[in-house]
PDB file of N, CA and C in Angstrom:
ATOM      1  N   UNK A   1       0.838  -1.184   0.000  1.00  0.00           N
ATOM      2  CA  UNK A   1       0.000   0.000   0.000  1.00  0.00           C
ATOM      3  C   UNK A   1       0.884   1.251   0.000  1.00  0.00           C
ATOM      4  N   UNK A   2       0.144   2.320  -0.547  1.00  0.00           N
ATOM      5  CA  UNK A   2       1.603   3.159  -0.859  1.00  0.00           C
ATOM      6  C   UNK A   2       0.873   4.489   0.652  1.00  0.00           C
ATOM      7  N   UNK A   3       2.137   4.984   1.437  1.00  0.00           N
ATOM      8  CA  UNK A   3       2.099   5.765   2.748  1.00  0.00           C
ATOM      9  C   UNK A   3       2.287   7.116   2.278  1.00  0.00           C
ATOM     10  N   UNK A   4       2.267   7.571   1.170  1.00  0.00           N
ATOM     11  CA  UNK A   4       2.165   8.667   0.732  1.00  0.00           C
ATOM     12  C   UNK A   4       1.730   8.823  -0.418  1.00  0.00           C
ATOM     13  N   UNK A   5       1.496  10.803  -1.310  1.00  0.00           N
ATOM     14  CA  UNK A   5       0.987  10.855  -2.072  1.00  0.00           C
ATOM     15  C   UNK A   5       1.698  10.599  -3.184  1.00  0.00           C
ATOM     16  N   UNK A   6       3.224  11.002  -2.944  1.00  0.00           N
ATOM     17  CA  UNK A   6       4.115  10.937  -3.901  1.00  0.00           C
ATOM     18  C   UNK A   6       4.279   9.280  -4.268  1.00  0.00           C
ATOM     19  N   UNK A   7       4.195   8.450  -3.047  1.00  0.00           N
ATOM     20  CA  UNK A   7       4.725   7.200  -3.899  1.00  0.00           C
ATOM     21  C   UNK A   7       3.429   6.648  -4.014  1.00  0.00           C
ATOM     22  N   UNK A   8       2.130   6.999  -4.206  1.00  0.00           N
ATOM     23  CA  UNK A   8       1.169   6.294  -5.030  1.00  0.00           C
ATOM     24  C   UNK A   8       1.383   7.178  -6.007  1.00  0.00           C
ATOM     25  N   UNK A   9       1.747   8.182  -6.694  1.00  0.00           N
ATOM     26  CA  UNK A   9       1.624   8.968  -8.012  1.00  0.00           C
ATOM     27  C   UNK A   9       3.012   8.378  -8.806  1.00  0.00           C
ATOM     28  N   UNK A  10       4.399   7.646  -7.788  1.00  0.00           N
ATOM     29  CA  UNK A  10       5.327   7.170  -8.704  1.00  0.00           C
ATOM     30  C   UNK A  10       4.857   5.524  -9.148  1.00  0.00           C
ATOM     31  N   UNK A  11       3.902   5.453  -8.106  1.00  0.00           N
ATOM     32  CA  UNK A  11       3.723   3.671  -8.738  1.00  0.00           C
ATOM     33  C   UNK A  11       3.045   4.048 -10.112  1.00  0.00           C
ATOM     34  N   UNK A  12       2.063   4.757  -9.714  1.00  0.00           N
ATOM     35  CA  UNK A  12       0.962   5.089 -11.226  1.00  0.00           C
ATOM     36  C   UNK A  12       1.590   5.303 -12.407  1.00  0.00           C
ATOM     37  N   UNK A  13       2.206   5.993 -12.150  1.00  0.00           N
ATOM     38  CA  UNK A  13       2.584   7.427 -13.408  1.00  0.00           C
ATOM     39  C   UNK A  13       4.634   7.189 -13.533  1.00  0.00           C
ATOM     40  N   UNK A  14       5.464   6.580 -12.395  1.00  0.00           N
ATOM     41  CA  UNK A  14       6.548   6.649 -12.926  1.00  0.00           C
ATOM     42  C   UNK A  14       7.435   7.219 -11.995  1.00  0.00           C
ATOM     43  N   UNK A  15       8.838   7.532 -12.387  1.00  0.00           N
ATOM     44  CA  UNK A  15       9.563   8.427 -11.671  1.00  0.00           C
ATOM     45  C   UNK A  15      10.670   8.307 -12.960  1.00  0.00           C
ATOM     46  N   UNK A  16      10.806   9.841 -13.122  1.00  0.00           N
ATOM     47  CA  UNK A  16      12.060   9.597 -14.421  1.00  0.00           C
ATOM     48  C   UNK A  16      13.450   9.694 -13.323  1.00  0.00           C
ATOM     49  N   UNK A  17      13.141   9.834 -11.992  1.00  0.00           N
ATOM     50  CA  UNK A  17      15.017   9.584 -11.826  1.00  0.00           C
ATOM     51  C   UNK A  17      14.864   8.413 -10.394  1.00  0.00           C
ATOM     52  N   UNK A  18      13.894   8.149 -10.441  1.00  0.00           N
ATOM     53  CA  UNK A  18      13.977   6.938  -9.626  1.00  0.00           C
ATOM     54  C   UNK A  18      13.550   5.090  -9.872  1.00  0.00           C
ATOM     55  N   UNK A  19      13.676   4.428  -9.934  1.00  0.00           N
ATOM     56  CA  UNK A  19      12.955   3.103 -10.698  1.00  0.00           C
ATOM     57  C   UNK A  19      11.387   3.276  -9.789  1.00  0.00           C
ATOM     58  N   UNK A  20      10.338   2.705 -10.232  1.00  0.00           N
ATOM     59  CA  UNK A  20       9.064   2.771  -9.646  1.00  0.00           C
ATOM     60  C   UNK A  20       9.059   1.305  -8.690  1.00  0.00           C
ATOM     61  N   UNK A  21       8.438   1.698  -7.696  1.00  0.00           N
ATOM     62  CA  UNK A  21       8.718   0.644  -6.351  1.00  0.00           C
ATOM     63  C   UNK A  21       7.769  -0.574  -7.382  1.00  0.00           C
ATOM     64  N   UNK A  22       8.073  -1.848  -6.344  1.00  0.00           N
ATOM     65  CA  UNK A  22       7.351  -2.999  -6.588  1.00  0.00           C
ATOM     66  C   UNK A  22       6.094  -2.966  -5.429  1.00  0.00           C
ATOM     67  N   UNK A  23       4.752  -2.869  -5.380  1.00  0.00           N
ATOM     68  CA  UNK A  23       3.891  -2.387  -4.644  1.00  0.00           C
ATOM     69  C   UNK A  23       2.591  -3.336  -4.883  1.00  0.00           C
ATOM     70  N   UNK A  24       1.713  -3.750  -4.264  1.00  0.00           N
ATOM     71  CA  UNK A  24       0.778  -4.274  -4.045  1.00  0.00           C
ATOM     72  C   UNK A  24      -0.807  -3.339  -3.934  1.00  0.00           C
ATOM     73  N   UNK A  25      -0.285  -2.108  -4.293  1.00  0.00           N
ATOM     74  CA  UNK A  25      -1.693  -0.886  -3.760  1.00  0.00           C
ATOM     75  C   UNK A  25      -2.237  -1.196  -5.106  1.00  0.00           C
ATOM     76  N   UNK A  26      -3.216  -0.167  -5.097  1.00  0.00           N
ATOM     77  CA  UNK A  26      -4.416   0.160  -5.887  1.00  0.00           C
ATOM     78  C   UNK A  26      -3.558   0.857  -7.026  1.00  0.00           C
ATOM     79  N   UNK A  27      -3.919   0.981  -8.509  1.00  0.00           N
ATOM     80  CA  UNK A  27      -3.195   1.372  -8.983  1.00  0.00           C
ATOM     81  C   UNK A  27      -4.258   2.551  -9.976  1.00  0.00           C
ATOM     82  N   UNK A  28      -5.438   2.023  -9.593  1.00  0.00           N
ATOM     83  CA  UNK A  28      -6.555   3.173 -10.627  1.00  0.00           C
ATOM     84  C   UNK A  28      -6.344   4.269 -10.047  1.00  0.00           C
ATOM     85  N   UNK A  29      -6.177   5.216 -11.410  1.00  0.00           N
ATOM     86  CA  UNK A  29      -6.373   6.612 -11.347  1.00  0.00           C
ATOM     87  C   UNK A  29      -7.267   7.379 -10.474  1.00  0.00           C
ATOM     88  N   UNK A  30      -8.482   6.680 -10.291  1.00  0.00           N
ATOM     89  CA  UNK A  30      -9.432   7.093  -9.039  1.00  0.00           C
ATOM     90  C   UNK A  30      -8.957   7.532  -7.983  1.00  0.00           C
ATOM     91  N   UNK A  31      -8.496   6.046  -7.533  1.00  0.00           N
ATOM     92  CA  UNK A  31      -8.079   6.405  -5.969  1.00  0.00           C
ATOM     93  C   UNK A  31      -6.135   7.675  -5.813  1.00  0.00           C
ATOM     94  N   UNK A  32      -5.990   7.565  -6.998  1.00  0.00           N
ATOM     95  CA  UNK A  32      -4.894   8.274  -6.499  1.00  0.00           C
ATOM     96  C   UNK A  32      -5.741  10.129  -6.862  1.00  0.00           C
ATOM     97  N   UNK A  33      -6.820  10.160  -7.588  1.00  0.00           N
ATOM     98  CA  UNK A  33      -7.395  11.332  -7.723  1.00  0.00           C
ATOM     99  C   UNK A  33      -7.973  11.885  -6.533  1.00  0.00           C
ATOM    100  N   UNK A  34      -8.336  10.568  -5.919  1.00  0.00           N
ATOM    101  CA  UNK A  34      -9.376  10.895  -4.380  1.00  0.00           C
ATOM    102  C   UNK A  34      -8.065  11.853  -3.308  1.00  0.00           C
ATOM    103  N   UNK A  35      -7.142  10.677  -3.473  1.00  0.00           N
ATOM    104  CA  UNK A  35      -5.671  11.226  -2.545  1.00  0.00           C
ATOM    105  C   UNK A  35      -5.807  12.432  -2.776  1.00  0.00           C
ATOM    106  N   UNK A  36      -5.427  12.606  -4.227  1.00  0.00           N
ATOM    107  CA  UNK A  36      -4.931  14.344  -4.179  1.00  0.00           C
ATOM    108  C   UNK A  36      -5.936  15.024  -3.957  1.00  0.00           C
ATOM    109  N   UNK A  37      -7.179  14.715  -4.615  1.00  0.00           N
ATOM    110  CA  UNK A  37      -8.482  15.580  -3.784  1.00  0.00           C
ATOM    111  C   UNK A  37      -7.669  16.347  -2.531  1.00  0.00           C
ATOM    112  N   UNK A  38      -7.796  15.771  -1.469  1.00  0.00           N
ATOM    113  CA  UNK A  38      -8.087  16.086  -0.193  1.00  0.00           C
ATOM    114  C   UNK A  38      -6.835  16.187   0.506  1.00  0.00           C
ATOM    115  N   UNK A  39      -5.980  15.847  -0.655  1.00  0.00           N
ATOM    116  CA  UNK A  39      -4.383  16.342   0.410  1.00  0.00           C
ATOM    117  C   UNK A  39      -4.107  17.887   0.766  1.00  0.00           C
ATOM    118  N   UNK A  40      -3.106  17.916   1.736  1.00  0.00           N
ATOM    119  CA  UNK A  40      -2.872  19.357   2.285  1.00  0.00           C
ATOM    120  C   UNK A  40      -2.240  19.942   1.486  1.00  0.00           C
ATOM    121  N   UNK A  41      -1.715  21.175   1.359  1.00  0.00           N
ATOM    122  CA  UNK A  41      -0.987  21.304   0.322  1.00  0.00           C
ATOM    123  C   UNK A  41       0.761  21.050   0.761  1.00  0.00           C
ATOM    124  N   UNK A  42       1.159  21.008   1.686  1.00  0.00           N
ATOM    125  CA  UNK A  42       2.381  20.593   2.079  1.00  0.00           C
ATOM    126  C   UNK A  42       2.932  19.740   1.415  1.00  0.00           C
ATOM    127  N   UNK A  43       1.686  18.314   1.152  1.00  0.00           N
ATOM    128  CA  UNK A  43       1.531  16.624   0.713  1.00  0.00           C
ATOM    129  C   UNK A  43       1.804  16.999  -0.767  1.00  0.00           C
ATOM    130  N   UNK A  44       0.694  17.895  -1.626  1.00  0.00           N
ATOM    131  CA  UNK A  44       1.003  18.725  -2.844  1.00  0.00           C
ATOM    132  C   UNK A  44       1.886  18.842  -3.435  1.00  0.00           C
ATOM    133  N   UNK A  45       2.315  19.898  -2.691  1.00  0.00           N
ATOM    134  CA  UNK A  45       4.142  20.128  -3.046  1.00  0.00           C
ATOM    135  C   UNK A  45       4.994  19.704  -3.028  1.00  0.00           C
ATOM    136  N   UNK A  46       4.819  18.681  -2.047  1.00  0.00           N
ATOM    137  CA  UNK A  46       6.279  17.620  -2.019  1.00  0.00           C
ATOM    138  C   UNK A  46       6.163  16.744  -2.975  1.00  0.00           C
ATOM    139  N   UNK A  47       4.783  16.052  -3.456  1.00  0.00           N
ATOM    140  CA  UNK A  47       5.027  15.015  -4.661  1.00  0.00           C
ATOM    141  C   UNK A  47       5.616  15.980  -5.517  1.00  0.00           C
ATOM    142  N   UNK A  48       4.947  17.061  -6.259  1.00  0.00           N
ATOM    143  CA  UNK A  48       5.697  17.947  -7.362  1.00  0.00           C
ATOM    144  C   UNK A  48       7.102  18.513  -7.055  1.00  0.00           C
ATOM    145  N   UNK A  49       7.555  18.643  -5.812  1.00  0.00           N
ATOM    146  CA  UNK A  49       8.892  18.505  -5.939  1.00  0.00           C
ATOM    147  C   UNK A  49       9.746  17.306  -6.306  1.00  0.00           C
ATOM    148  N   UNK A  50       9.294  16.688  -5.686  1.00  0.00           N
ATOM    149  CA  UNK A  50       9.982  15.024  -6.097  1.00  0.00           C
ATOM    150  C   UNK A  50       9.589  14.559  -7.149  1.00  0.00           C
ATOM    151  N   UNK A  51       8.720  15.079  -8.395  1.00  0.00           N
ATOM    152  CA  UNK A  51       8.292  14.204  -8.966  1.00  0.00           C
ATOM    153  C   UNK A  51       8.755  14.751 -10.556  1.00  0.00           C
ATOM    154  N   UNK A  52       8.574  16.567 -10.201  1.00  0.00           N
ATOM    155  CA  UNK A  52       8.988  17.191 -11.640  1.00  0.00           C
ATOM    156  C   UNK A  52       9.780  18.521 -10.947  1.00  0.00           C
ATOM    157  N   UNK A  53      10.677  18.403 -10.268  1.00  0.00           N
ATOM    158  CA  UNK A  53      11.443  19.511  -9.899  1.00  0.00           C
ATOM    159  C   UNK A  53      11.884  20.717 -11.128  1.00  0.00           C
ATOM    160  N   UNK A  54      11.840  20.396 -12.095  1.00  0.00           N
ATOM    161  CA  UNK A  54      12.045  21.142 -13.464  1.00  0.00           C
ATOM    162  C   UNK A  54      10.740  21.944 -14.248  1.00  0.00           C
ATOM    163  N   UNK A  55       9.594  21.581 -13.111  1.00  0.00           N
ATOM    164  CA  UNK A  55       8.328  22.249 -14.251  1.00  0.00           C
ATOM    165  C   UNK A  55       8.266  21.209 -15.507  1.00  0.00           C
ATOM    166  N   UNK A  56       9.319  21.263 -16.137  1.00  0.00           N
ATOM    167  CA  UNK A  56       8.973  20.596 -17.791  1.00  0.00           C
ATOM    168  C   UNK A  56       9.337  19.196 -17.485  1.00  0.00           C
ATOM    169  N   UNK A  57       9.970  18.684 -16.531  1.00  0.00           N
ATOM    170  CA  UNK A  57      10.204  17.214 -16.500  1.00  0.00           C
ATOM    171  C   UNK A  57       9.501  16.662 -15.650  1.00  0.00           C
ATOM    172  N   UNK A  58       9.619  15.219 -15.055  1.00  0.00           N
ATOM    173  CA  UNK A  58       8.792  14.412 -14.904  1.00  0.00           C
ATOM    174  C   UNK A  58       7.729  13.583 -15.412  1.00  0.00           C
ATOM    175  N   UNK A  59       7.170  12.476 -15.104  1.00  0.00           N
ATOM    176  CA  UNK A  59       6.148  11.513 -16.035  1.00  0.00           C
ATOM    177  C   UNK A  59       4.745  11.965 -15.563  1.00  0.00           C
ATOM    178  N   UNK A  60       4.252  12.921 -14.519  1.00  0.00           N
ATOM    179  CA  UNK A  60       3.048  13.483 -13.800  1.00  0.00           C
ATOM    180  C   UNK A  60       2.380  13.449 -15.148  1.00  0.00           C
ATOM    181  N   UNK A  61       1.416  13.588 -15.436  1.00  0.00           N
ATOM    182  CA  UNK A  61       0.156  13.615 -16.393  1.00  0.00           C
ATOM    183  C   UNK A  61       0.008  15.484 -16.313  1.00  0.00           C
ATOM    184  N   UNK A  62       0.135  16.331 -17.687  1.00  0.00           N
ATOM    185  CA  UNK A  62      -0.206  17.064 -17.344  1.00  0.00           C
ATOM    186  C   UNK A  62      -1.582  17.460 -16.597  1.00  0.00           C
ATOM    187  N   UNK A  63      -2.668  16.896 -16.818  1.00  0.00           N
ATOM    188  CA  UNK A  63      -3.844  17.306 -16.440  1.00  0.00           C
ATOM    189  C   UNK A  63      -3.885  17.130 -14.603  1.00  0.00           C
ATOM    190  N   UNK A  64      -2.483  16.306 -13.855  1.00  0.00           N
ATOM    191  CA  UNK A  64      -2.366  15.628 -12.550  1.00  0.00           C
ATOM    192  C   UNK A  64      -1.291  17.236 -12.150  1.00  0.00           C
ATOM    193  N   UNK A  65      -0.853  17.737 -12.787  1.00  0.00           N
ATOM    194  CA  UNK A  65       0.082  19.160 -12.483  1.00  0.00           C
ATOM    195  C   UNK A  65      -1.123  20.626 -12.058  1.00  0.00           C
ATOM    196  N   UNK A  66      -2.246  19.918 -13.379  1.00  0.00           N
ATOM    197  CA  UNK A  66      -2.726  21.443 -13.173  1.00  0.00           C
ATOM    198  C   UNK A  66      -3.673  21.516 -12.179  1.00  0.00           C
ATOM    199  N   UNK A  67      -4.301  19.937 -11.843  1.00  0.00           N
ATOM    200  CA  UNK A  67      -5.388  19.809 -10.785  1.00  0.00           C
ATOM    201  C   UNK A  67      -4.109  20.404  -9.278  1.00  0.00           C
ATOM    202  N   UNK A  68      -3.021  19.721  -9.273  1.00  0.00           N
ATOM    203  CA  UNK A  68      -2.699  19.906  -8.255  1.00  0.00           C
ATOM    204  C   UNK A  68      -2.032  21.297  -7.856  1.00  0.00           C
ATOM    205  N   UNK A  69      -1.614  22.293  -8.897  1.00  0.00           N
ATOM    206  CA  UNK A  69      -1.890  23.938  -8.650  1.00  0.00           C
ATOM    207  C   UNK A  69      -2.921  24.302  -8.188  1.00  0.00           C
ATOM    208  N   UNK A  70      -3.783  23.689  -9.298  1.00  0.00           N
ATOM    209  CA  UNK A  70      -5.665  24.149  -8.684  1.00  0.00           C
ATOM    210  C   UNK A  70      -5.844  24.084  -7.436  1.00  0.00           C
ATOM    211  N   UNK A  71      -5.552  23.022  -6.254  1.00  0.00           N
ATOM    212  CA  UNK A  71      -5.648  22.554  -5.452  1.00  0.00           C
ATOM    213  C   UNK A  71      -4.991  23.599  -4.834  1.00  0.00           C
ATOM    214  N   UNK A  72      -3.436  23.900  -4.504  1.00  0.00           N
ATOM    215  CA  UNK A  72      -2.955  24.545  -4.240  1.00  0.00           C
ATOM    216  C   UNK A  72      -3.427  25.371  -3.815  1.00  0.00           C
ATOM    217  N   UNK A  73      -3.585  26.295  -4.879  1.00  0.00           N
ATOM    218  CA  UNK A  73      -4.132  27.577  -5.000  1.00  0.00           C
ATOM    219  C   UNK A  73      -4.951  27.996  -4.282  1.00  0.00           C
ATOM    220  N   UNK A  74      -5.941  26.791  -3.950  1.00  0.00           N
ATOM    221  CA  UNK A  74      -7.335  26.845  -3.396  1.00  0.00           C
ATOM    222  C   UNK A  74      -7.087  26.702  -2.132  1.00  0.00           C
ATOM    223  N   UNK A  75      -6.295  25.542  -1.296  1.00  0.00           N
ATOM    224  CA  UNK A  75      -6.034  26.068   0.004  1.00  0.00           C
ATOM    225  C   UNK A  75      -5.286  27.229   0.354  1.00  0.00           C
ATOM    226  N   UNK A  76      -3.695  27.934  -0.846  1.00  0.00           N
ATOM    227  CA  UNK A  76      -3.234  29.056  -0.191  1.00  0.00           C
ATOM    228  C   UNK A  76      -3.221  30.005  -1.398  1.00  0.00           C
ATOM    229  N   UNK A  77      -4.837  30.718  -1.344  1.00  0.00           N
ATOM    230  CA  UNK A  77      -4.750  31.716  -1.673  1.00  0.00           C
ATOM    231  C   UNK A  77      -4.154  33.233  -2.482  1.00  0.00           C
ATOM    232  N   UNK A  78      -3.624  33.168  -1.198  1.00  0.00           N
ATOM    233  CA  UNK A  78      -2.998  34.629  -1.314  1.00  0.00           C
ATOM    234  C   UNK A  78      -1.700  34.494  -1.032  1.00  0.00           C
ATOM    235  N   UNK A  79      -0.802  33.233  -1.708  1.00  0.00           N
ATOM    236  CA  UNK A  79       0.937  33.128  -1.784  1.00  0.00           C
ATOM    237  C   UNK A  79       1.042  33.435  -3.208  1.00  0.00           C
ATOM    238  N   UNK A  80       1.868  34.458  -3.539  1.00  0.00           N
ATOM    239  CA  UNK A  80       2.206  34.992  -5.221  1.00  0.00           C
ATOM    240  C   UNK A  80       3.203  34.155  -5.259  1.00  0.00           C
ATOM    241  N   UNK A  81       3.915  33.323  -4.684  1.00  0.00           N
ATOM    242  CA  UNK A  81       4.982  32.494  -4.744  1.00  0.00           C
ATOM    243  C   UNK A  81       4.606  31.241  -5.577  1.00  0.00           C
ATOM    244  N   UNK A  82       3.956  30.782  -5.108  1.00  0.00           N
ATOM    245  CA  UNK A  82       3.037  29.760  -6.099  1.00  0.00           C
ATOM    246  C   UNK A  82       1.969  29.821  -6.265  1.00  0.00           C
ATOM    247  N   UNK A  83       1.526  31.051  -6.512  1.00  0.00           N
ATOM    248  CA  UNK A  83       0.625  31.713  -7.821  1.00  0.00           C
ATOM    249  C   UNK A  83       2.424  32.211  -9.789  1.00  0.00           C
ATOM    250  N   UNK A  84       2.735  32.375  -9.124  1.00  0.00           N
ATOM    251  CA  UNK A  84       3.824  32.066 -10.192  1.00  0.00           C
ATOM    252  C   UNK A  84       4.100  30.910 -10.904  1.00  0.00           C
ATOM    253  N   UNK A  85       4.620  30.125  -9.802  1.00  0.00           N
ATOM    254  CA  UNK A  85       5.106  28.563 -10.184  1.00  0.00           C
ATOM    255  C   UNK A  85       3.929  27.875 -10.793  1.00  0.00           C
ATOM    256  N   UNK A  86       2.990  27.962 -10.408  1.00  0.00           N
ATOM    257  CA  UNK A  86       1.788  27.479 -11.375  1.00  0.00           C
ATOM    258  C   UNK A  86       1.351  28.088 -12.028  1.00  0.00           C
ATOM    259  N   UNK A  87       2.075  29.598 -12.911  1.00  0.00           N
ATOM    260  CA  UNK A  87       1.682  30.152 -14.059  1.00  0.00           C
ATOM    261  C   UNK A  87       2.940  29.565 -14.703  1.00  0.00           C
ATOM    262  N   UNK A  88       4.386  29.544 -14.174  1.00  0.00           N
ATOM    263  CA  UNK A  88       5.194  29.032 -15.560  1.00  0.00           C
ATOM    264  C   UNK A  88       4.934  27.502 -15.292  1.00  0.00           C
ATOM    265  N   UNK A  89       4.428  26.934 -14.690  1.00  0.00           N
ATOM    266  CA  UNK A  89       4.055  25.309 -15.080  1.00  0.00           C
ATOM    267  C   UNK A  89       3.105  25.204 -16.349  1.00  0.00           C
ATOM    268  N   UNK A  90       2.248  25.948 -16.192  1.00  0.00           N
ATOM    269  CA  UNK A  90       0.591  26.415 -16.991  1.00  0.00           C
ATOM    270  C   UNK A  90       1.854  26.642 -18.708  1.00  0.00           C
ATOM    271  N   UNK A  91       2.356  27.809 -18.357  1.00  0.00           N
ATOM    272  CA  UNK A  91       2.789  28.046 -19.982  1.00  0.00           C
ATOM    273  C   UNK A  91       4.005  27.195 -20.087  1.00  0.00           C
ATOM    274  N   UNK A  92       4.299  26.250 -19.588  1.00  0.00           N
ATOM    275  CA  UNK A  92       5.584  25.366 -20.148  1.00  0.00           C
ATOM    276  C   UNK A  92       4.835  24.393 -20.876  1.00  0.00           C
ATOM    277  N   UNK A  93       3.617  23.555 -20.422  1.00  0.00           N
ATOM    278  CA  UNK A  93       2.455  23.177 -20.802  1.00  0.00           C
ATOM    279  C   UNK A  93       1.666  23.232 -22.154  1.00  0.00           C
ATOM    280  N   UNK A  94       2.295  24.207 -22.661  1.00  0.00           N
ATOM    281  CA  UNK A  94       1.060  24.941 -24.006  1.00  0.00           C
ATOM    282  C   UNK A  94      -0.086  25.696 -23.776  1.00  0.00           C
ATOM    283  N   UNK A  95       0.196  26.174 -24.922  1.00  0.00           N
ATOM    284  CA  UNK A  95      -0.365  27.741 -25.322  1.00  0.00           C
ATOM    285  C   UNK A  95      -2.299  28.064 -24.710  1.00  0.00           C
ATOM    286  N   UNK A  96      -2.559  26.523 -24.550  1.00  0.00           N
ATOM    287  CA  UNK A  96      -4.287  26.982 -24.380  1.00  0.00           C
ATOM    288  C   UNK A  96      -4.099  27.274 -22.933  1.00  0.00           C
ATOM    289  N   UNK A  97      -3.557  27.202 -21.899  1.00  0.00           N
ATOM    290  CA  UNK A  97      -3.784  27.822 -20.649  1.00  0.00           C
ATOM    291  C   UNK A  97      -2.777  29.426 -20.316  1.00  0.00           C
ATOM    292  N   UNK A  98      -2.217  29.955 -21.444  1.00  0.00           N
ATOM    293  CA  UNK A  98      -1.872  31.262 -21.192  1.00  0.00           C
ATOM    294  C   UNK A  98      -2.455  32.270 -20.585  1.00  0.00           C
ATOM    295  N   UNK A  99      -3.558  32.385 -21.172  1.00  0.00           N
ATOM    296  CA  UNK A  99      -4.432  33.465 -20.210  1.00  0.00           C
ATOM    297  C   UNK A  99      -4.832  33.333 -18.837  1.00  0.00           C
ATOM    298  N   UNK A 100      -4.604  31.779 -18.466  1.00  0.00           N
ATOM    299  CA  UNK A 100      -4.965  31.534 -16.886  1.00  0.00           C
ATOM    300  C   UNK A 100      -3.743  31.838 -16.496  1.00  0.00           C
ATOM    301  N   UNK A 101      -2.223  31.794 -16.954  1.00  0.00           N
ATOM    302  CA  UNK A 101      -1.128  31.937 -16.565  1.00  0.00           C
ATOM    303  C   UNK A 101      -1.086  33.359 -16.143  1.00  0.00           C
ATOM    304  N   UNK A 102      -1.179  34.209 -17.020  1.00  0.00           N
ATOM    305  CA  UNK A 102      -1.228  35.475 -16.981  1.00  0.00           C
ATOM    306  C   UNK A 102      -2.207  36.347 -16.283  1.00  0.00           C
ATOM    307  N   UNK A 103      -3.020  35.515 -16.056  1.00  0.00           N
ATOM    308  CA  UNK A 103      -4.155  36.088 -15.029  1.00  0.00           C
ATOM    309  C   UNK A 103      -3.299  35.789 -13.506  1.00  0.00           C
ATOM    310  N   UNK A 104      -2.792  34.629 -13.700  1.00  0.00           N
ATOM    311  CA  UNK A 104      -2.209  34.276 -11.763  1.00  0.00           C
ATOM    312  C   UNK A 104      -0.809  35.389 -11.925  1.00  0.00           C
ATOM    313  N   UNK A 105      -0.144  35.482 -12.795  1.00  0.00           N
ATOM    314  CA  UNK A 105       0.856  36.417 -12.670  1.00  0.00           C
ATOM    315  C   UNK A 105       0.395  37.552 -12.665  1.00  0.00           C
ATOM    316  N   UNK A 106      -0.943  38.482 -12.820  1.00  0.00           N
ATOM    317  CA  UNK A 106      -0.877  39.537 -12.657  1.00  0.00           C
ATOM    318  C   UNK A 106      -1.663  39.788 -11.220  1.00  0.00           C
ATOM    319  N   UNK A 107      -2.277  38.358 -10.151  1.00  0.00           N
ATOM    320  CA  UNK A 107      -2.756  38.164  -8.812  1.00  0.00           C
ATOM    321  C   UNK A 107      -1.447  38.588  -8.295  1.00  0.00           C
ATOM    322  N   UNK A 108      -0.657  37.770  -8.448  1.00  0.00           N
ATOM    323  CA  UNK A 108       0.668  37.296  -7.518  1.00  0.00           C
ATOM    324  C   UNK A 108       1.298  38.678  -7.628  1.00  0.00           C
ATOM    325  N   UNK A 109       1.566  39.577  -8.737  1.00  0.00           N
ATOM    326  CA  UNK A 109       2.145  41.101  -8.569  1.00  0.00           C
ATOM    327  C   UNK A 109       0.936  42.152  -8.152  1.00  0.00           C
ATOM    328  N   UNK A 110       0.102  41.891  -8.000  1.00  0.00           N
ATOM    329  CA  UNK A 110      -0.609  42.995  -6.822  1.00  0.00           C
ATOM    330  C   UNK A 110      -0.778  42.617  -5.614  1.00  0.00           C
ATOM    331  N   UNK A 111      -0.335  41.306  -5.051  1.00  0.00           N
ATOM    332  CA  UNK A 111       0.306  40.442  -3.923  1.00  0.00           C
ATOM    333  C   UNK A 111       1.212  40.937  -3.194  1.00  0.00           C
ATOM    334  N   UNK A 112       2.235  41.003  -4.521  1.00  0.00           N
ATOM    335  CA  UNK A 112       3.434  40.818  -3.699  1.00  0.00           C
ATOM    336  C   UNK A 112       4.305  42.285  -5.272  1.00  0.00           C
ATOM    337  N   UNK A 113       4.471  43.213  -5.282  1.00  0.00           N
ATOM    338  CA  UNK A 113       4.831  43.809  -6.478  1.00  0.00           C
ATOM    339  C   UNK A 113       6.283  43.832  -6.379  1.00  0.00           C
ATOM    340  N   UNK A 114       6.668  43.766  -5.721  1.00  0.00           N
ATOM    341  CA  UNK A 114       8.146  44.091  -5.700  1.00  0.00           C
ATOM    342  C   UNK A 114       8.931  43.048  -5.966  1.00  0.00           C
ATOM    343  N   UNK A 115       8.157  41.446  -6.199  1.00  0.00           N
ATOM    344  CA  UNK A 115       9.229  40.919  -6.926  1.00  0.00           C
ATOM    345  C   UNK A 115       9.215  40.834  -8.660  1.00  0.00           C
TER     346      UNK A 115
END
């Protein structure tokens, strides 16, 4: 059974710099959707650190990057810090989510303007 979010998302989906464990859990997309549902965002961030530290790398599913900004976002608000990082994730991504990119980059500089 996998004890975190990150290593049910590397059994699923992979790890490009780690081999994927040998595991006995659930492996449908469901239940690892339910996980991220309701994870904190702490849980969030650490799979996407460990999983695509580069924005453009990693095996994450894009559509599993943008739910989990979404997510993000939604528990912290009002951080322009990652209101950024999930606008250049968004445009590393392709061109159809630009305007959501550019909408969180122009939140995050009346946030925070001075960076």
């Amino acid at each position: 059974m996998h004890s975190t979010l990150t290593e049910h998302a590397r059994c699923l989906y992979g790890d490009e710099y780690r081999p994927t464990p040998e595991c006995d859990g659930r492996h449908e997309e469901f239940y690892f959707t339910e996980k991220l549902t309701f994870a904190d965002a702490d849980t969030i961030l650490a799979m996407l650190r460990e999983l695509c530290p580069q924005y453009v790398d990693g095996l994450l599913p894009v559509w599993v990057r943008n739910l989990s900004y979404r997510l993000l976002l939604l528990q912290r608000p009002d951080d322009p810090d990652l209101m950024r990082e999930a606008a250049s994730s968004l445009e590393f991504h392709g061109p159809d989510w630009d305007r959501i990119a550019a909408e969180l980059r122009q939140r995050a500089d009346a946030l925070d303007p001075a960076s």
